[in-house]
N, C-alpha and C. Protein backbone atom coordinates (compact mmCIF):
# COMPACT_ATOMS: atom_id res chain seq x y z
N UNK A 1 81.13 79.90 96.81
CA UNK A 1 81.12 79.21 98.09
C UNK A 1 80.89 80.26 99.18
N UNK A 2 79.89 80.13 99.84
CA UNK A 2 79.64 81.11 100.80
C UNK A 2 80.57 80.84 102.39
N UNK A 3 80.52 82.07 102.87
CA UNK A 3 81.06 82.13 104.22
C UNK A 3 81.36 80.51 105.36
N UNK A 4 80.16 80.54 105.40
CA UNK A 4 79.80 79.64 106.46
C UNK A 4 80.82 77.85 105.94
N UNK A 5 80.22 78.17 104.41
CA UNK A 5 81.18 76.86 103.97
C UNK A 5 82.94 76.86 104.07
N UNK A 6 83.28 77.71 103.85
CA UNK A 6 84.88 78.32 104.44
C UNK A 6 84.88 78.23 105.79
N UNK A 7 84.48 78.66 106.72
CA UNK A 7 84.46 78.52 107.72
C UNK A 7 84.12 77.34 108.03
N UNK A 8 83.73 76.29 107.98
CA UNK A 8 83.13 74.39 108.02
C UNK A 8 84.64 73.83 107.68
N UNK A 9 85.12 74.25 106.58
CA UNK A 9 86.26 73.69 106.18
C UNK A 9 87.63 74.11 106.46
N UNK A 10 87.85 75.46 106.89
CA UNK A 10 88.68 75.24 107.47
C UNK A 10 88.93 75.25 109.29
N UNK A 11 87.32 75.42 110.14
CA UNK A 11 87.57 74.72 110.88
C UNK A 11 87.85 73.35 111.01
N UNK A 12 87.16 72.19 110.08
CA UNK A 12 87.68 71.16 110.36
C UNK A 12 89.03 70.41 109.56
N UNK A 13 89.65 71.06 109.06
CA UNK A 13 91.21 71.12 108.84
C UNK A 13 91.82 71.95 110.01
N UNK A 14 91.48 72.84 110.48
CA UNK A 14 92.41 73.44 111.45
C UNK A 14 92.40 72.30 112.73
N UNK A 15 91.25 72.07 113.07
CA UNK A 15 91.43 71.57 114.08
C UNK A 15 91.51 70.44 114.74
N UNK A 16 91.57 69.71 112.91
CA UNK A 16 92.40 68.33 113.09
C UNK A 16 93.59 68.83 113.38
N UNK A 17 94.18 69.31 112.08
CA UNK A 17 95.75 69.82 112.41
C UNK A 17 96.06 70.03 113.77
N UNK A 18 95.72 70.73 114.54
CA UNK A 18 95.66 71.12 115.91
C UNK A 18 95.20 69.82 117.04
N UNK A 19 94.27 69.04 116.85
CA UNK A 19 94.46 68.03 117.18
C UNK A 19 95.20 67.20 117.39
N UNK A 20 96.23 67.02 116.28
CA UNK A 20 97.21 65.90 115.51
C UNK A 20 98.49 66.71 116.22
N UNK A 21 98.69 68.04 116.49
CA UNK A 21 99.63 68.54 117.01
C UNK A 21 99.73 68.63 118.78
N UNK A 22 98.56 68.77 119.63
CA UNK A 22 98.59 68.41 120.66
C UNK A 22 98.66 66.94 121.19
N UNK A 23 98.38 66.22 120.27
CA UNK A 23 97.68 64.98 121.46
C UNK A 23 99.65 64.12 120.92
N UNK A 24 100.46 64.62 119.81
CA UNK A 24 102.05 64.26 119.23
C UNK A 24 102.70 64.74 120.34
N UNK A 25 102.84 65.87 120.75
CA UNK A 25 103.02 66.62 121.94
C UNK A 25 102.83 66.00 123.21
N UNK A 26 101.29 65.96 123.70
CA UNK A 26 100.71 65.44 124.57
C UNK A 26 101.90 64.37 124.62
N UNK A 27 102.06 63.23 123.89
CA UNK A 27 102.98 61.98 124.41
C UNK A 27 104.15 62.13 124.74
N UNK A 28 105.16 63.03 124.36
CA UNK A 28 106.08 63.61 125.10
C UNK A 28 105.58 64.19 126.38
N UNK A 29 104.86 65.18 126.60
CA UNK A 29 104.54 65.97 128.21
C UNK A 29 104.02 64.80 128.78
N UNK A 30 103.23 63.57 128.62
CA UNK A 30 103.42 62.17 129.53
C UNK A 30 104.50 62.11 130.42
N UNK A 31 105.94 62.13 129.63
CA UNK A 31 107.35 61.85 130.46
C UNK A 31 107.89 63.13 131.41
N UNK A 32 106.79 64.03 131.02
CA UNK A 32 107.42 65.14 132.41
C UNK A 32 106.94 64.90 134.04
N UNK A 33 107.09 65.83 134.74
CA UNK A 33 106.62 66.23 136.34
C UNK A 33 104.75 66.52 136.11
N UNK A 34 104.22 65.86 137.19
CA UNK A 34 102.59 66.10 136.83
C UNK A 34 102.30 67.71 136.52
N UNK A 35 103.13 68.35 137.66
CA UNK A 35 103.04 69.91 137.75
C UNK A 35 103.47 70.63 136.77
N UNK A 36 104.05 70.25 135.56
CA UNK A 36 104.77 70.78 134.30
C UNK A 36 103.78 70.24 133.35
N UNK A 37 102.88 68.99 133.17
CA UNK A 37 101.96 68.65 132.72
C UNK A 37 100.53 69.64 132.62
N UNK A 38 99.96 69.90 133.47
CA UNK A 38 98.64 70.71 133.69
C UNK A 38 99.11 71.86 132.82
N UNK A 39 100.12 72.42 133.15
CA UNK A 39 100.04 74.04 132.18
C UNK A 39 99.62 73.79 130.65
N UNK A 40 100.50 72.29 130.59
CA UNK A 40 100.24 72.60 128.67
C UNK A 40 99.13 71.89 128.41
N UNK A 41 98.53 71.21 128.90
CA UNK A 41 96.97 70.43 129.08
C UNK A 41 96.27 71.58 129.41
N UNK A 42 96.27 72.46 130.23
CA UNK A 42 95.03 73.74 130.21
C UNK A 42 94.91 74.31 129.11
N UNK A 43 96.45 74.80 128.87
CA UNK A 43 96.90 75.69 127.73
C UNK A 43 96.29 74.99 126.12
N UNK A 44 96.23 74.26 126.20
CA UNK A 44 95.90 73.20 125.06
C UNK A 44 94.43 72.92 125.07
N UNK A 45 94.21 72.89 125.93
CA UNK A 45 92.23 72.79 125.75
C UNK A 45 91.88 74.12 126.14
N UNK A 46 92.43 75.14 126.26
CA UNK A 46 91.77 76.76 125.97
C UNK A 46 92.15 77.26 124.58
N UNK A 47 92.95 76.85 123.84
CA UNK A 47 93.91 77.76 123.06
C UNK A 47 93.04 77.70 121.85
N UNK A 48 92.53 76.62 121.72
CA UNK A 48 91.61 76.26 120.31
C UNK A 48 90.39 77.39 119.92
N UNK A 49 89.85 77.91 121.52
CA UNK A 49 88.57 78.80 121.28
C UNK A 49 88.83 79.44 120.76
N UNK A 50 90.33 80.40 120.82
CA UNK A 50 90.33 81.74 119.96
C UNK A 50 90.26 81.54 118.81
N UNK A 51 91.01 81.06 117.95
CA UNK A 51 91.11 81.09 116.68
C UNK A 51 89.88 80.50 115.98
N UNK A 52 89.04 79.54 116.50
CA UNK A 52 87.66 79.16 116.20
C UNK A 52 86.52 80.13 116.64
N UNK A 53 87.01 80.92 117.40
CA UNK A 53 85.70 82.46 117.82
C UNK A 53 86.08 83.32 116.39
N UNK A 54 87.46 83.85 116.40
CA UNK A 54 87.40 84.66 115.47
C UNK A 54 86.50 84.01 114.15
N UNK A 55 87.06 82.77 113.38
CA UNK A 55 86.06 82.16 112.51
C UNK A 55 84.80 82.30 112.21
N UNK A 56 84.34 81.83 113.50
CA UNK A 56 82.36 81.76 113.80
C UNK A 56 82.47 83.58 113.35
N UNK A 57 82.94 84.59 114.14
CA UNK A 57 82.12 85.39 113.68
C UNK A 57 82.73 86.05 112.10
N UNK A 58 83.82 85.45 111.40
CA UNK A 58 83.77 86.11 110.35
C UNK A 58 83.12 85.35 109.30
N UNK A 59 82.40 83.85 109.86
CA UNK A 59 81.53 83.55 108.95
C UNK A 59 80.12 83.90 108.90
N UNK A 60 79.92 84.96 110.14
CA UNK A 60 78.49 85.48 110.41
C UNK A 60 78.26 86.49 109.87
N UNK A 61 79.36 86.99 109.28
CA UNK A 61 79.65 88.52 108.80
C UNK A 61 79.78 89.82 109.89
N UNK A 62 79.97 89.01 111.10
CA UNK A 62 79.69 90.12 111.74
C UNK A 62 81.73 90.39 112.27
């Protein structure tokens, strides 16, 4: 199984998982202050790139 296919699969297991863990979350931070809301809503739609950058490039070999 080459690179790229490891990388296909466990991005899209990771980032269901990660999906399934923000948006469980997400419905609790609903019942907070709007201003306590935005941090983990930014924080949560930036946080995904890293661990999916590192991926892309160790399935490029580079």
């Amino acid at each position: 199984m080459s690179r790229k296919w490891i990388a296909l699969l466990a991005a899209l297991v990771g980032l269901s998982l990660y999906l399934w863990a923000v948006l469980w979350l997400g419905d609790h931070v609903q019942q907070w202050h709007w201003a306590l809301q935005i941090p983990f809503f930014v924080t949560a739609g930036i946080a995904w790139a890293f661990p999916i950058r590192r991926l892309m490039f160790w399935a490029a070999g580079k």
